[in-house]
Protein backbone atom coordinates (compact mmCIF):
# COMPACT_ATOMS: atom_id res chain seq x y z
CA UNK A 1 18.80 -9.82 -0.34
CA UNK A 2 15.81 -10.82 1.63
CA UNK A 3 13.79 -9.01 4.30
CA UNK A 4 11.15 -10.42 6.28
CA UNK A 5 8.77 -8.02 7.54
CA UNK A 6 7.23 -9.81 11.07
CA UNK A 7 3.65 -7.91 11.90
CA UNK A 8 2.42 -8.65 15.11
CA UNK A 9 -0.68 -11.40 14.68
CA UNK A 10 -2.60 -8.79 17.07
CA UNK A 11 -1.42 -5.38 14.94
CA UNK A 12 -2.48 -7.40 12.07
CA UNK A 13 -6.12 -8.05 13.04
CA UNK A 14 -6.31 -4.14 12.86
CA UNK A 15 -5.42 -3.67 9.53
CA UNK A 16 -7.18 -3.32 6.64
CA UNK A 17 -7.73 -5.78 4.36
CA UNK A 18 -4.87 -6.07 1.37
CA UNK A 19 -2.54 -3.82 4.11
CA UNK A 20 -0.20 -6.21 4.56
CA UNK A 21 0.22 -6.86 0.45
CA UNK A 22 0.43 -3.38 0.27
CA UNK A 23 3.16 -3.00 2.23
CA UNK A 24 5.19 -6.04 0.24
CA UNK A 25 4.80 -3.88 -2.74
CA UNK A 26 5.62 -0.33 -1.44
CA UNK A 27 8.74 -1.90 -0.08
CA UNK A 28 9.87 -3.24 -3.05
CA UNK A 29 8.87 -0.02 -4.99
CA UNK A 30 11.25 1.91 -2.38
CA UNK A 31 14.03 -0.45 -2.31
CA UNK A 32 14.58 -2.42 -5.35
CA UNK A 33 16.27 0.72 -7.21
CA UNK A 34 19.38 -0.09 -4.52
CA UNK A 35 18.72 -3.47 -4.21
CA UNK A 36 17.74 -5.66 -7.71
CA UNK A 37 17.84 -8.51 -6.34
CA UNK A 38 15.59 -8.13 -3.41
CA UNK A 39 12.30 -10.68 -2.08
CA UNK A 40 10.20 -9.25 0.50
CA UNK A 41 8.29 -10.85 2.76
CA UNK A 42 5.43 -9.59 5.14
CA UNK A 43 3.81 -11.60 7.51
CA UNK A 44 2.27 -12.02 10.79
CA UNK A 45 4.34 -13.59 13.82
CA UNK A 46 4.12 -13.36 17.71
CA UNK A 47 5.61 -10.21 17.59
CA UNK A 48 6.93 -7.35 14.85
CA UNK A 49 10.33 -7.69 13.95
CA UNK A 50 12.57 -7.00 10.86
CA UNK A 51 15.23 -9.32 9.00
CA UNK A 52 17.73 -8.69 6.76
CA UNK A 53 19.13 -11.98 4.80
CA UNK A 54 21.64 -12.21 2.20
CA UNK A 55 23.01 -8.76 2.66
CA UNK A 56 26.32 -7.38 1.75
CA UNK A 57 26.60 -5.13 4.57
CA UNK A 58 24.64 -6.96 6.87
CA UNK A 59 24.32 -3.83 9.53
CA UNK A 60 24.04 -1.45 6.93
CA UNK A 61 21.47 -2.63 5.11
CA UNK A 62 19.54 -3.40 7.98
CA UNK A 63 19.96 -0.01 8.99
CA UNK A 64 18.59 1.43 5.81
CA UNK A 65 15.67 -1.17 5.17
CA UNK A 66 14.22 -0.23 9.04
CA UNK A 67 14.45 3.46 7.90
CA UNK A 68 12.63 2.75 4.78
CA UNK A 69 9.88 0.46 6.40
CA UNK A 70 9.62 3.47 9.05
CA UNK A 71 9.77 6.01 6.23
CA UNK A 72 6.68 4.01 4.44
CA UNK A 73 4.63 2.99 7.21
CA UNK A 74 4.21 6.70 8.32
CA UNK A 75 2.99 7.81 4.95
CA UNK A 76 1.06 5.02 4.65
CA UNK A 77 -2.04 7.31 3.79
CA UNK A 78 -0.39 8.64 0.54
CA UNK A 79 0.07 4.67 -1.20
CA UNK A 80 -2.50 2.61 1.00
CA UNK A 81 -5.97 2.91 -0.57
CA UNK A 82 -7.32 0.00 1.11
């Protein structure tokens, strides 16, 4: 499964440095237990958005993967230590 995590090019300007990395690897920390064979992707576009590619349950995983991106970008002081 792939998921492409689109960051808004003017979100990303506010950042910190390495954020964006950071976020790549807490995603795969939190999802690859469910999903082994999972690429992540985070990177900046005209506007945030979320993709899910190569999923079984297309819906459902999309479902679940937007809950976990929520889920980590609101504790994003306990793994960030940019």
């Amino acid at each position: 499964m792939v998921v492409e995590v689109m960051i808004a090019k003017e979100k990303a300007k506010g950042m910190p440095k390495g954020a964006m990395d950071a976020l790549r690897e807490e995603l795969i920390k939190r999802l690859s237990r469910s999903y082994p064979d999972l690429n992540v992707v985070v990177k900046t576009a005209s506007n945030d958005g979320l993709s899910v590619l190569r999923a079984k349950d297309k819906e459902g995983d999309k479902e679940i993967v937007s809950q976990v991106l929520q889920d980590a970008w609101e504790s994003a002081d306990e793994w960030f230590h940019g």
